[in-house]
PDB file of N, CA and C in Angstrom:
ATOM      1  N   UNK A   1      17.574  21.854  44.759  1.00  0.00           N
ATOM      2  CA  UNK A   1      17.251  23.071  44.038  1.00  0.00           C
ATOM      3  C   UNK A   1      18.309  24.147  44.246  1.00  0.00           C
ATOM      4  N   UNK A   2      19.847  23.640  44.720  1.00  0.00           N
ATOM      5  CA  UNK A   2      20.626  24.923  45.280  1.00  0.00           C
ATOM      6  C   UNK A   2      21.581  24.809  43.912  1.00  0.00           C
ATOM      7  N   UNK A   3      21.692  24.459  43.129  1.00  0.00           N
ATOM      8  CA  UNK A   3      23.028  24.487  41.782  1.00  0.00           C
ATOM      9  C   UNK A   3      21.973  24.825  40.795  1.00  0.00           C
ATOM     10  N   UNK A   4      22.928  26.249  39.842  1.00  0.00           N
ATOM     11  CA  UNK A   4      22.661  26.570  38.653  1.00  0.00           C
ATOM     12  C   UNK A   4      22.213  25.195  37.832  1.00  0.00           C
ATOM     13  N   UNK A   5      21.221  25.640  37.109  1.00  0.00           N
ATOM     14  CA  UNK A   5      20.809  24.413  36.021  1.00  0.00           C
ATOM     15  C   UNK A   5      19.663  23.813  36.897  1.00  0.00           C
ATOM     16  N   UNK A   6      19.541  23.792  37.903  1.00  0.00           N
ATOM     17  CA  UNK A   6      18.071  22.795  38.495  1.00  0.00           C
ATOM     18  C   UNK A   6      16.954  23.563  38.400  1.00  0.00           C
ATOM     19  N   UNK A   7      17.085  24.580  38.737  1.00  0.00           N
ATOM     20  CA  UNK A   7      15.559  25.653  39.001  1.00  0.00           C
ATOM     21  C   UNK A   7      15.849  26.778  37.489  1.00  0.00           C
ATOM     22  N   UNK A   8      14.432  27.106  37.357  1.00  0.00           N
ATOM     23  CA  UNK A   8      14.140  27.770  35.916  1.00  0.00           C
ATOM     24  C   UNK A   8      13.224  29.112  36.891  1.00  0.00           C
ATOM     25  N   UNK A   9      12.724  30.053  35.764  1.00  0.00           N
ATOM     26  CA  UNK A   9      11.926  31.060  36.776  1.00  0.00           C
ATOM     27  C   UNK A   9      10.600  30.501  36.716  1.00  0.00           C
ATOM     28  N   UNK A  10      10.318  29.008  36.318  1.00  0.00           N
ATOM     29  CA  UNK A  10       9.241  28.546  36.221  1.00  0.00           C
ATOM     30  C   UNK A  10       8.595  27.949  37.483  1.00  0.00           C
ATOM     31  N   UNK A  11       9.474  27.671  37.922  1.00  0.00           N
ATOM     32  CA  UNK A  11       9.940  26.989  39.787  1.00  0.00           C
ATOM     33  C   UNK A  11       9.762  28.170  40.487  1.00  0.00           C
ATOM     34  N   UNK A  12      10.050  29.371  40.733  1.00  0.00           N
ATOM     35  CA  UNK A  12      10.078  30.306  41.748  1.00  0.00           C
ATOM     36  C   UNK A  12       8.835  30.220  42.207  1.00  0.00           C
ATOM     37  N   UNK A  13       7.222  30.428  41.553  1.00  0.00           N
ATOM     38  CA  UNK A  13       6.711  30.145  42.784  1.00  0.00           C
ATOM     39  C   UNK A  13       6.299  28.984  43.548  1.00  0.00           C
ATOM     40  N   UNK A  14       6.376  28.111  43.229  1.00  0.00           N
ATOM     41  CA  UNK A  14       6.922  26.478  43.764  1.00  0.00           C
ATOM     42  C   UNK A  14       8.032  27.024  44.789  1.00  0.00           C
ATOM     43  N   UNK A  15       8.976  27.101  44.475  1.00  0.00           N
ATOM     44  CA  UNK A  15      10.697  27.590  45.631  1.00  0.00           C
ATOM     45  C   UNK A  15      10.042  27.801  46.516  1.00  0.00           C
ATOM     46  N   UNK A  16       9.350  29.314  46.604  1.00  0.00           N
ATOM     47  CA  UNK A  16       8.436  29.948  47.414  1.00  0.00           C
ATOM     48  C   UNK A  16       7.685  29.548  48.188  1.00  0.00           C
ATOM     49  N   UNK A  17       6.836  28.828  47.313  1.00  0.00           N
ATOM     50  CA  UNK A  17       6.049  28.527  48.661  1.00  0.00           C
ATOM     51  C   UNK A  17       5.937  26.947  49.426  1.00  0.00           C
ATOM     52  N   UNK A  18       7.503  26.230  49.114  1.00  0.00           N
ATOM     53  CA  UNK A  18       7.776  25.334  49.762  1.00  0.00           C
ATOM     54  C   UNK A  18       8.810  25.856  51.369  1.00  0.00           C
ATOM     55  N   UNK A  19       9.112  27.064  50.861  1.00  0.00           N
ATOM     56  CA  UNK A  19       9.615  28.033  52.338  1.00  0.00           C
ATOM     57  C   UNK A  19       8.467  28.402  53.236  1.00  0.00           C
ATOM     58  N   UNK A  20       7.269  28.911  52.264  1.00  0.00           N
ATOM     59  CA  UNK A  20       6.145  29.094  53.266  1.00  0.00           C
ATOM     60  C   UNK A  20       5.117  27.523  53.994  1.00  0.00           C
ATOM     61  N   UNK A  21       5.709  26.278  53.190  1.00  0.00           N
ATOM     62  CA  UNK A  21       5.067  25.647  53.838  1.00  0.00           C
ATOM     63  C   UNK A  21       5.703  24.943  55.021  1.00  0.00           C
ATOM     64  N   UNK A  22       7.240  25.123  54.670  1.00  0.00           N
ATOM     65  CA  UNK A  22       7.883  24.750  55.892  1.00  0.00           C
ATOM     66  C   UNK A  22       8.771  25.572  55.740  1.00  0.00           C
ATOM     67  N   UNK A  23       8.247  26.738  56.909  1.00  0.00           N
ATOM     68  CA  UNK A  23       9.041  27.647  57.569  1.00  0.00           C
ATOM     69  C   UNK A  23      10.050  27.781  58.679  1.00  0.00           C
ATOM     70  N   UNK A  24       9.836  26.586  59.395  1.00  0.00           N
ATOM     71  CA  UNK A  24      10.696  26.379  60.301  1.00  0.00           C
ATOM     72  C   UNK A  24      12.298  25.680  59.402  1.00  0.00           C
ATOM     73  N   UNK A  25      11.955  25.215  58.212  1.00  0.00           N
ATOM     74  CA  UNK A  25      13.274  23.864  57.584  1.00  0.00           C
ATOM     75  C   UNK A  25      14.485  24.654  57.408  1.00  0.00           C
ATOM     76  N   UNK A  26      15.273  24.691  58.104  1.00  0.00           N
ATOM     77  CA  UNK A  26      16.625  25.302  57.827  1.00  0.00           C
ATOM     78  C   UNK A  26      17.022  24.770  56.534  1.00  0.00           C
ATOM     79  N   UNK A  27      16.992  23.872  56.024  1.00  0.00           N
ATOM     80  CA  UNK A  27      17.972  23.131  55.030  1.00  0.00           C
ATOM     81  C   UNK A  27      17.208  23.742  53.798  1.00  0.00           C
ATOM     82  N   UNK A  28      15.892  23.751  53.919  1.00  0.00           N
ATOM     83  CA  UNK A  28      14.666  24.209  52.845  1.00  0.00           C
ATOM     84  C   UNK A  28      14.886  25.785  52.771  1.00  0.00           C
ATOM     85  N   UNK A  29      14.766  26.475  53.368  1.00  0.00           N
ATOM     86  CA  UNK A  29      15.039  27.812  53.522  1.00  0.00           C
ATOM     87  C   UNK A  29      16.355  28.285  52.835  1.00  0.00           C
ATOM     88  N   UNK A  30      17.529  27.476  53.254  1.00  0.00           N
ATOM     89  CA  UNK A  30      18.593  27.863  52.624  1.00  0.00           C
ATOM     90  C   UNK A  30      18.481  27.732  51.529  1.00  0.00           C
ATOM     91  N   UNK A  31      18.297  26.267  51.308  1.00  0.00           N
ATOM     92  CA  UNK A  31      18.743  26.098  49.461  1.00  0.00           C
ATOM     93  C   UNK A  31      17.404  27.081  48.675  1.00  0.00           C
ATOM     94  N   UNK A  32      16.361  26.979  48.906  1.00  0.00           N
ATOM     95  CA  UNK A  32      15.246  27.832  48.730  1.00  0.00           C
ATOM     96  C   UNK A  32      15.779  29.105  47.641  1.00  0.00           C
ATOM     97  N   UNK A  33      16.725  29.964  49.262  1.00  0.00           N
ATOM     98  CA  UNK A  33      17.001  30.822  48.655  1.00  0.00           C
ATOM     99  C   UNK A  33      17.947  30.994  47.570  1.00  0.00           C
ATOM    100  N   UNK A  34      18.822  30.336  47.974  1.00  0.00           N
ATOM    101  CA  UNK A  34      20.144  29.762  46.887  1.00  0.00           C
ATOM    102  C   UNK A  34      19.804  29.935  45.548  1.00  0.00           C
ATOM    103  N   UNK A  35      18.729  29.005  45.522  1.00  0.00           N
ATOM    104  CA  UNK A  35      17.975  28.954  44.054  1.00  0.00           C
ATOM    105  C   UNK A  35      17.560  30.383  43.560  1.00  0.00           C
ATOM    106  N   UNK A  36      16.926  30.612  44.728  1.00  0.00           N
ATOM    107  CA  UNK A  36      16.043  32.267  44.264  1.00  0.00           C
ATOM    108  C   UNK A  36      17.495  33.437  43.553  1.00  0.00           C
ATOM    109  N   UNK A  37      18.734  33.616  44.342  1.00  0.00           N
ATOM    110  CA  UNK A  37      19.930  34.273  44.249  1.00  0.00           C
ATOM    111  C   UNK A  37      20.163  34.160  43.053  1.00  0.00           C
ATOM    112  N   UNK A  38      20.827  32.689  42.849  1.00  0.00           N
ATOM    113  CA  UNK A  38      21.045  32.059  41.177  1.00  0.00           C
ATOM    114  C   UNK A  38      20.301  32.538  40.234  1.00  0.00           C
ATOM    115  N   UNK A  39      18.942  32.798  40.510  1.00  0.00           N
ATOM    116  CA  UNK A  39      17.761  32.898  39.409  1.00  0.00           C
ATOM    117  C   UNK A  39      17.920  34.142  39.407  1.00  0.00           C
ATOM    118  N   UNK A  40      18.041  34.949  40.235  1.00  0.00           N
ATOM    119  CA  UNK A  40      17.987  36.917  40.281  1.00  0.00           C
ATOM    120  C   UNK A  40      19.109  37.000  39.563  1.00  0.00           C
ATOM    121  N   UNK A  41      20.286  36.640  39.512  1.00  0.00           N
ATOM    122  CA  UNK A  41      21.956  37.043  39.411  1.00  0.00           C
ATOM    123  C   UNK A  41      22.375  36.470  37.590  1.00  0.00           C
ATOM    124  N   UNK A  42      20.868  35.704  36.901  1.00  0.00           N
ATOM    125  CA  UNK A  42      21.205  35.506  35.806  1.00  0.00           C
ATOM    126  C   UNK A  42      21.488  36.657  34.852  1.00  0.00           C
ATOM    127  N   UNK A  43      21.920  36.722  33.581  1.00  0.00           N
ATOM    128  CA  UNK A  43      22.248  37.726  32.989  1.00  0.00           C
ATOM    129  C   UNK A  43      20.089  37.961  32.396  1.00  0.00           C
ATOM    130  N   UNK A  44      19.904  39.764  32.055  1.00  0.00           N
ATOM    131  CA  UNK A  44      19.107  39.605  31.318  1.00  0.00           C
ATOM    132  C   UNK A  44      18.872  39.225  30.527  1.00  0.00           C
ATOM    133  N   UNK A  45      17.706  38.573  29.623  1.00  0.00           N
ATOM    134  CA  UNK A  45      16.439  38.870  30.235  1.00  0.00           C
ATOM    135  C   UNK A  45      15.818  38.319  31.380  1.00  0.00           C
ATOM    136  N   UNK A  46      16.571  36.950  31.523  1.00  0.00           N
ATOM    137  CA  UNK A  46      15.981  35.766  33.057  1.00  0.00           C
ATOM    138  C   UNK A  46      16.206  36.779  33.784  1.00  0.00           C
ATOM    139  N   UNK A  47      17.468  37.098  34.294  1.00  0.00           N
ATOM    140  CA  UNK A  47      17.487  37.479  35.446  1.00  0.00           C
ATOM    141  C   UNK A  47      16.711  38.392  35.863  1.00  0.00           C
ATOM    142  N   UNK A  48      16.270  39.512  35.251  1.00  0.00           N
ATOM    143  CA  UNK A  48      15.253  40.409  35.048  1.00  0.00           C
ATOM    144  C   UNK A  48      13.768  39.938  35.574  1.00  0.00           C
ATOM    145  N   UNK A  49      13.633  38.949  34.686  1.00  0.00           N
ATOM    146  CA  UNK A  49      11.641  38.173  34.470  1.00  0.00           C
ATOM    147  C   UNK A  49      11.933  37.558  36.012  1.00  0.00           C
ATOM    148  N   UNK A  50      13.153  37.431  36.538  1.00  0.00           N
ATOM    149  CA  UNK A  50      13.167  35.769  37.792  1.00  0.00           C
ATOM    150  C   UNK A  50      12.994  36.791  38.875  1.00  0.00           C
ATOM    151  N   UNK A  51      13.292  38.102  39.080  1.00  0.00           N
ATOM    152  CA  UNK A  51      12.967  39.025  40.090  1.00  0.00           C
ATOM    153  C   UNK A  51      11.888  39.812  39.948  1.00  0.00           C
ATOM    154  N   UNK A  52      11.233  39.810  39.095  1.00  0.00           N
ATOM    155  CA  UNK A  52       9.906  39.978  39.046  1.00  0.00           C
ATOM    156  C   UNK A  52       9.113  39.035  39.567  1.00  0.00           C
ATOM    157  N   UNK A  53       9.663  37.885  39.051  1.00  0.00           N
ATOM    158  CA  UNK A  53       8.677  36.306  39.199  1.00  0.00           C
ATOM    159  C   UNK A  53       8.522  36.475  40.804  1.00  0.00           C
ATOM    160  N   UNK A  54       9.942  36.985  41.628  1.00  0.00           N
ATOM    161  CA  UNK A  54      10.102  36.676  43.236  1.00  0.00           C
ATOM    162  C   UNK A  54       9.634  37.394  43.830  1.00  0.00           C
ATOM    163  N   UNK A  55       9.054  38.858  43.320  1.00  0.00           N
ATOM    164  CA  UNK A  55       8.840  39.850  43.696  1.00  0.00           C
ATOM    165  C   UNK A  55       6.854  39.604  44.007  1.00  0.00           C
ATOM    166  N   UNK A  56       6.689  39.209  42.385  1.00  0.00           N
ATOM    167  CA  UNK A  56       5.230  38.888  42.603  1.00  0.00           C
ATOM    168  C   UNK A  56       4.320  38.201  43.310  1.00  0.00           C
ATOM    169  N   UNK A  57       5.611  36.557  43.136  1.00  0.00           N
ATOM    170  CA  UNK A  57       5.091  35.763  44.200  1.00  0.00           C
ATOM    171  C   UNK A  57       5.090  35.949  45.661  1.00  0.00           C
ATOM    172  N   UNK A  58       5.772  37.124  45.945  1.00  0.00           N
ATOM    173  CA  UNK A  58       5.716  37.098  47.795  1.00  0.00           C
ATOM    174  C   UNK A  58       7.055  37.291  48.128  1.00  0.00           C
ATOM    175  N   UNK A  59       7.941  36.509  46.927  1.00  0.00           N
ATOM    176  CA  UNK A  59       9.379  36.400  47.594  1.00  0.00           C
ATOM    177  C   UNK A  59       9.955  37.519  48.872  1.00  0.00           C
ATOM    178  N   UNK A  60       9.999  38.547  48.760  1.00  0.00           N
ATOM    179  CA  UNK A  60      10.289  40.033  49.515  1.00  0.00           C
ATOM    180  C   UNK A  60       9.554  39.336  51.082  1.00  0.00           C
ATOM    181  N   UNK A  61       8.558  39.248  51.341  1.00  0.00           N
ATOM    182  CA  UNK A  61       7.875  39.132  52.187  1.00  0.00           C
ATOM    183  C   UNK A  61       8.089  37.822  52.973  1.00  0.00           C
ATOM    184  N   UNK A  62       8.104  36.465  52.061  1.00  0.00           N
ATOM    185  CA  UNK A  62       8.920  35.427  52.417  1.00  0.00           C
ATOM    186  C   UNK A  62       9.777  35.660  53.067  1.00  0.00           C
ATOM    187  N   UNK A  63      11.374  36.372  52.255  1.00  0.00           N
ATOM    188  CA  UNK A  63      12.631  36.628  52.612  1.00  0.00           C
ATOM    189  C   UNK A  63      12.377  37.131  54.407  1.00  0.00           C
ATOM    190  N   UNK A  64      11.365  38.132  54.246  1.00  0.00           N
ATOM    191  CA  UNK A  64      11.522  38.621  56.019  1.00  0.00           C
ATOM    192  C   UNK A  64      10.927  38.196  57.001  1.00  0.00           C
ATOM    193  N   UNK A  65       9.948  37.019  56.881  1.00  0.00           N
ATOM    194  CA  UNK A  65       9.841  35.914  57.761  1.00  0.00           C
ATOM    195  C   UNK A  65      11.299  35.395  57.195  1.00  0.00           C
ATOM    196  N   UNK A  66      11.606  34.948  56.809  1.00  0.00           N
ATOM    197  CA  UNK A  66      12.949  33.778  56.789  1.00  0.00           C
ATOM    198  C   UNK A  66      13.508  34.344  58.064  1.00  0.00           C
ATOM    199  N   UNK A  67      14.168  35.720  57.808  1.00  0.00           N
ATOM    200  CA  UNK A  67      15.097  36.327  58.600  1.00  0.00           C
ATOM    201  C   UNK A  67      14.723  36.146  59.992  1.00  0.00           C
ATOM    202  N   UNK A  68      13.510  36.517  60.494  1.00  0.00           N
ATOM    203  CA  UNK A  68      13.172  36.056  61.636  1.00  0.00           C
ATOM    204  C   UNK A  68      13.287  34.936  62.276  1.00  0.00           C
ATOM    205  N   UNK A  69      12.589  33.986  61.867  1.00  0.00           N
ATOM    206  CA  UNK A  69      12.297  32.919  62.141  1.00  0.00           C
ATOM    207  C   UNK A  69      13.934  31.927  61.738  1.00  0.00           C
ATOM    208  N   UNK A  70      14.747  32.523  61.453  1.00  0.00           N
ATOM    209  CA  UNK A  70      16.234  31.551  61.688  1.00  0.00           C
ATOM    210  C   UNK A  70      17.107  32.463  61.706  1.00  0.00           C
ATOM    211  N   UNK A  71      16.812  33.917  62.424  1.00  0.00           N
ATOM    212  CA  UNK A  71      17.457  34.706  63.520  1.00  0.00           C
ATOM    213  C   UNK A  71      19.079  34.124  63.659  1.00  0.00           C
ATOM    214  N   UNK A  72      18.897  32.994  63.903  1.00  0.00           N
ATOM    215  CA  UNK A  72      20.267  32.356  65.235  1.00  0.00           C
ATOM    216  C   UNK A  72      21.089  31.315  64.406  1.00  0.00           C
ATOM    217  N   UNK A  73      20.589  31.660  62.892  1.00  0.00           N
ATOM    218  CA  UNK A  73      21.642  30.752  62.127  1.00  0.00           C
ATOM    219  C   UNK A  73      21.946  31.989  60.621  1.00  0.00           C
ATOM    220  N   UNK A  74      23.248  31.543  60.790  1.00  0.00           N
ATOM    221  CA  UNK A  74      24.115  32.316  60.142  1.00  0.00           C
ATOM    222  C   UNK A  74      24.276  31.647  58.488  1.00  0.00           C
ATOM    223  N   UNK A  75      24.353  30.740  58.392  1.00  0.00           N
ATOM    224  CA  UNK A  75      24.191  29.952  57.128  1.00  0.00           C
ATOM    225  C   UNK A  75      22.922  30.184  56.495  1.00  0.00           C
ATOM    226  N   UNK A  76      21.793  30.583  56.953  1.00  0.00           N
ATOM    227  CA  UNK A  76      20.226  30.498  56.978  1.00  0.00           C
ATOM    228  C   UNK A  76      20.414  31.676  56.097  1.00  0.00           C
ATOM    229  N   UNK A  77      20.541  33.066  57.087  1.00  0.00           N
ATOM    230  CA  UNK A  77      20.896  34.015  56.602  1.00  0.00           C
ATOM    231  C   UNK A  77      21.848  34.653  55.673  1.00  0.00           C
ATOM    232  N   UNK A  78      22.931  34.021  55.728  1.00  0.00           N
ATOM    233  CA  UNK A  78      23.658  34.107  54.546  1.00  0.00           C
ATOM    234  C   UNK A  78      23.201  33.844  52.955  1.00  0.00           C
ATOM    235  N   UNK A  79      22.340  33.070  53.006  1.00  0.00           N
ATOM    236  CA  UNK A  79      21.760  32.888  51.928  1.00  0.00           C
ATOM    237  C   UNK A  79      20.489  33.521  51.551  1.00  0.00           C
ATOM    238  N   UNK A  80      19.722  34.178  53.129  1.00  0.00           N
ATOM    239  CA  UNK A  80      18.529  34.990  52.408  1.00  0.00           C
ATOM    240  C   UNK A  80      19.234  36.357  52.380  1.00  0.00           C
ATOM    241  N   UNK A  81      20.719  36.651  52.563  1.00  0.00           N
ATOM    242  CA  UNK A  81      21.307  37.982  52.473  1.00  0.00           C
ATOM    243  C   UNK A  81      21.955  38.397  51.292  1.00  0.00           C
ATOM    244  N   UNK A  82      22.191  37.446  50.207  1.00  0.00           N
ATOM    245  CA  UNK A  82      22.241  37.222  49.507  1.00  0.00           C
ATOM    246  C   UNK A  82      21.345  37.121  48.312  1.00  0.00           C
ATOM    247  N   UNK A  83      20.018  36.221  48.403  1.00  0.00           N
ATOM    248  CA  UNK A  83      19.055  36.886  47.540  1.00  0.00           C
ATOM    249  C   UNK A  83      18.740  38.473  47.531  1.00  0.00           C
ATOM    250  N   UNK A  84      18.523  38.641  49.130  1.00  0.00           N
ATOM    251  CA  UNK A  84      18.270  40.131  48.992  1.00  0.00           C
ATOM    252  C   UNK A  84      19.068  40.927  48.414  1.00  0.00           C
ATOM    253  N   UNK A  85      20.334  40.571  48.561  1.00  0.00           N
ATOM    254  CA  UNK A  85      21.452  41.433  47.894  1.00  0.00           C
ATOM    255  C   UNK A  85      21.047  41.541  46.151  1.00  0.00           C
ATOM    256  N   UNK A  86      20.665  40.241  45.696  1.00  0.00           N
ATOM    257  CA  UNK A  86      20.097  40.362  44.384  1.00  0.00           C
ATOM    258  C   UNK A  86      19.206  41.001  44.140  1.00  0.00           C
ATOM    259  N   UNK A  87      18.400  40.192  44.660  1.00  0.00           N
ATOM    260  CA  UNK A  87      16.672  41.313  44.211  1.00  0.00           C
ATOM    261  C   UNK A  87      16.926  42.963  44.213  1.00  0.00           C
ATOM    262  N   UNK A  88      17.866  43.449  45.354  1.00  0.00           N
ATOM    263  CA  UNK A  88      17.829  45.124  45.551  1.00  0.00           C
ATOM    264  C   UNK A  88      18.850  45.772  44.482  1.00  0.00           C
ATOM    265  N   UNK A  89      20.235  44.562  44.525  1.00  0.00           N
ATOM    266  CA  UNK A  89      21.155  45.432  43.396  1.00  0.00           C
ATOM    267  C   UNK A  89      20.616  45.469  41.779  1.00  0.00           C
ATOM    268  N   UNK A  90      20.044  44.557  41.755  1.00  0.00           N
ATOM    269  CA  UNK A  90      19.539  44.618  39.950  1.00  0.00           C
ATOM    270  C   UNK A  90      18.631  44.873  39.869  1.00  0.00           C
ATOM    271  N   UNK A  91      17.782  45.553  41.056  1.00  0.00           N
ATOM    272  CA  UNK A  91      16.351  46.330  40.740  1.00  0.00           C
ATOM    273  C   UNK A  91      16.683  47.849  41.283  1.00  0.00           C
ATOM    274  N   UNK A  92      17.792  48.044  41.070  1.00  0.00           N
ATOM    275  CA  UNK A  92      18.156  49.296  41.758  1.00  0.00           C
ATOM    276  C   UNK A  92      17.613  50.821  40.380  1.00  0.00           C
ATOM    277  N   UNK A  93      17.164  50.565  39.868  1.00  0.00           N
ATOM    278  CA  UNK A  93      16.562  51.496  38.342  1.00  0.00           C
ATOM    279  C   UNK A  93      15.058  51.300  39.003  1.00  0.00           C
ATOM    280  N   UNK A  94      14.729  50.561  39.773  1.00  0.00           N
ATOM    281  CA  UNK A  94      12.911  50.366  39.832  1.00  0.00           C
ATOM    282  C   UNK A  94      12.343  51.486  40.871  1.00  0.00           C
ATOM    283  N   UNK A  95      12.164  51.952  40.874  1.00  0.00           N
ATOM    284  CA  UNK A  95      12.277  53.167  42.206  1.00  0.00           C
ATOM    285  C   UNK A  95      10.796  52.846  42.865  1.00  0.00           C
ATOM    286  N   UNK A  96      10.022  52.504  42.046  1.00  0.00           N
ATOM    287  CA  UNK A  96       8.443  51.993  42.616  1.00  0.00           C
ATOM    288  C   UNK A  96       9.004  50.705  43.669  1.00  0.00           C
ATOM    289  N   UNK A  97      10.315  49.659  43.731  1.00  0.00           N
ATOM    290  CA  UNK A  97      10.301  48.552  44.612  1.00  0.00           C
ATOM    291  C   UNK A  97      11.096  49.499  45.112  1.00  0.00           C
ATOM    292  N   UNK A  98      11.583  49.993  45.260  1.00  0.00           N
ATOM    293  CA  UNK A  98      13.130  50.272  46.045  1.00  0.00           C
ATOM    294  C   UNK A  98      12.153  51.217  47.368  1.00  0.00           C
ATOM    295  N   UNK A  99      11.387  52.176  46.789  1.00  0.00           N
ATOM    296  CA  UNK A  99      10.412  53.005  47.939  1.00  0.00           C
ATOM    297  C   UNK A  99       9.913  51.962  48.853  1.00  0.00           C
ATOM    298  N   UNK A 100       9.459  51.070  48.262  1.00  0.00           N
ATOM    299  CA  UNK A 100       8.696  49.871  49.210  1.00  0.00           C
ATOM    300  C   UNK A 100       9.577  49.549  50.338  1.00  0.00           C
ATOM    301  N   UNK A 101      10.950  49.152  50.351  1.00  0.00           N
ATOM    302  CA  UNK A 101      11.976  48.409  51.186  1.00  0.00           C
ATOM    303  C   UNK A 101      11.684  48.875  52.361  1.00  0.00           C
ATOM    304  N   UNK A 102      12.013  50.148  52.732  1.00  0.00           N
ATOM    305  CA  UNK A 102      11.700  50.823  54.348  1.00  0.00           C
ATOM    306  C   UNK A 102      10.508  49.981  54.993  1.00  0.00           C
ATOM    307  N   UNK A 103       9.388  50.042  54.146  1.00  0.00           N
ATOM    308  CA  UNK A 103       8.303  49.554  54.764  1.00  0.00           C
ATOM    309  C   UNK A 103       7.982  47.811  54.834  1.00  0.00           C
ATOM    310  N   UNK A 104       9.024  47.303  54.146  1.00  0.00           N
ATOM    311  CA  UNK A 104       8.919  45.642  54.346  1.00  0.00           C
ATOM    312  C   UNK A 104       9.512  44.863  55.363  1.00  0.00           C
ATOM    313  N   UNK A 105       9.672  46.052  56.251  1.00  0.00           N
ATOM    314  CA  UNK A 105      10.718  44.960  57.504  1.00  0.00           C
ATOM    315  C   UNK A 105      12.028  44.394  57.034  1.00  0.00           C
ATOM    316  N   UNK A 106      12.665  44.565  56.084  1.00  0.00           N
ATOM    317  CA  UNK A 106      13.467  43.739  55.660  1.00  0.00           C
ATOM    318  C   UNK A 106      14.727  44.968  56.900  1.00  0.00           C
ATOM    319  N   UNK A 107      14.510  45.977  56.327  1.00  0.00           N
ATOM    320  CA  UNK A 107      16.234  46.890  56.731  1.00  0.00           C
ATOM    321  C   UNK A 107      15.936  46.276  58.649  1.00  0.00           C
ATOM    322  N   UNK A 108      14.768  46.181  59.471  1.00  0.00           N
ATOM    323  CA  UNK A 108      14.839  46.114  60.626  1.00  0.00           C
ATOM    324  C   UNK A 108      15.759  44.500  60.799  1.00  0.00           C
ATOM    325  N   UNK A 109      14.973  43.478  60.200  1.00  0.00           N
ATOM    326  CA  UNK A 109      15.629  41.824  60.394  1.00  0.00           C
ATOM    327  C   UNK A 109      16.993  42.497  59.971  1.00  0.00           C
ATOM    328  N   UNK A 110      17.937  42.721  58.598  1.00  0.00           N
ATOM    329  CA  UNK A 110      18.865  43.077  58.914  1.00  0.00           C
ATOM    330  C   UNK A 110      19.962  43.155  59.640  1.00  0.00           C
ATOM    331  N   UNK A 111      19.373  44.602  60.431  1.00  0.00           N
ATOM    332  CA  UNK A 111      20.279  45.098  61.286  1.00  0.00           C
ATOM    333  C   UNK A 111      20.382  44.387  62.417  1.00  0.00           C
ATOM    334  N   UNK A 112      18.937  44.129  62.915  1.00  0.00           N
ATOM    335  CA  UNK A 112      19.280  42.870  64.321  1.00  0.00           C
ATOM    336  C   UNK A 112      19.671  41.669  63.832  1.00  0.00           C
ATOM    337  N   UNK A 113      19.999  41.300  62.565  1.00  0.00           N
ATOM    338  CA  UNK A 113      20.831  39.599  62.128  1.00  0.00           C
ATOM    339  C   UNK A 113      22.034  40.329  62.605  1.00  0.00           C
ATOM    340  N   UNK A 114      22.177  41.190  61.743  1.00  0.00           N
ATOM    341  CA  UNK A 114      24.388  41.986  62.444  1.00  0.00           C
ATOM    342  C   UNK A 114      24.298  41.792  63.745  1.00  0.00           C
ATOM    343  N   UNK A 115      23.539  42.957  64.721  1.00  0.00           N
ATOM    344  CA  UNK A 115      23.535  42.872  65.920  1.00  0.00           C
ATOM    345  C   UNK A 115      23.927  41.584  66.563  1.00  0.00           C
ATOM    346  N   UNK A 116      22.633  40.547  66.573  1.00  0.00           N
ATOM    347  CA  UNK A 116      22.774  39.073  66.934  1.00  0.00           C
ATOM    348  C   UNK A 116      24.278  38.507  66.887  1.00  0.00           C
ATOM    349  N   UNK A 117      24.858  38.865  65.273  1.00  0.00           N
ATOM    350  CA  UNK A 117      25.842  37.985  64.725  1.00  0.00           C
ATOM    351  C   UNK A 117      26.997  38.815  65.165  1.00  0.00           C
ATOM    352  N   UNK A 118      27.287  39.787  65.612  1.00  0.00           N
ATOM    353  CA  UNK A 118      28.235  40.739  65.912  1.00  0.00           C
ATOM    354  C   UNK A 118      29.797  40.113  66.503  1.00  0.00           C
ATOM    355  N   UNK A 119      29.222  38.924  66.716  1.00  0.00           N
ATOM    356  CA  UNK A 119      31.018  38.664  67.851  1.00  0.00           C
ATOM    357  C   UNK A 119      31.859  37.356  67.015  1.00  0.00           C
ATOM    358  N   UNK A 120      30.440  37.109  65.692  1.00  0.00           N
ATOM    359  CA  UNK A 120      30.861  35.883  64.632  1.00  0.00           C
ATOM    360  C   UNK A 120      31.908  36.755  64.066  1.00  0.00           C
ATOM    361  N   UNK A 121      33.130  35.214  63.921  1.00  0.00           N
ATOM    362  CA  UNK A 121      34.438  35.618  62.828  1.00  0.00           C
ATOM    363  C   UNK A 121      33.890  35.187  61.488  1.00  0.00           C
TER     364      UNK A 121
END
């Protein structure tokens, strides 16, 4: 599910909640998100409907268990830093999600992924 062309926004909540059923799967988690990124980063109207789709299903909330729970891998995170990077830059007009962020844990996982990752080249 990680290459353009496999996943539709019909799949996102399927994507989703094959991260929530195995939360520990590094390999699942990554491509997971991969897919989710691809699907946010399409041109409108998908890309638009596919961050809604991620938004509704949980995705946001998903994303910050991810961060936790694979803390100590950098590949893991790279790819849920990346959806997030999607979901926030092309919903940056939504001011009703954007207020939410402070309060989703996401800015705290974040800053302690840098922290953690601080001495990575």
């Amino acid at each position: 599910i990680h290459q353009r062309g496999l996943s539709s926004v019909k799949d996102i909540p399927v994507i989703i909640q094959a991260v929530r059923s195995r939360p520990m799967d590094k390999k699942c988690t990554e491509r997971a998100f991969q897919s989710l990124f691809l699907l946010a980063t399409e041109p409108d109207p998908d890309g638009s409907l596919a961050r809604k789709e991620i938004l509704t299903n949980g995705g946001m909330e998903t994303l910050v268990s991810a961060i936790w729970d694979h803390m100590q891998n950098s590949q893991v995170l790279l790819a849920l830093f990346h959806a997030l990077w999607a979901i926030l830059v092309f919903n940056e007009e939504d001011e009703a999600f954007i207020s939410e962020i402070p309060e989703s844990g996401v800015l705290e996982g974040l800053v302690f992924a840098m922290q953690s990752h601080a001495t990575e080249s």
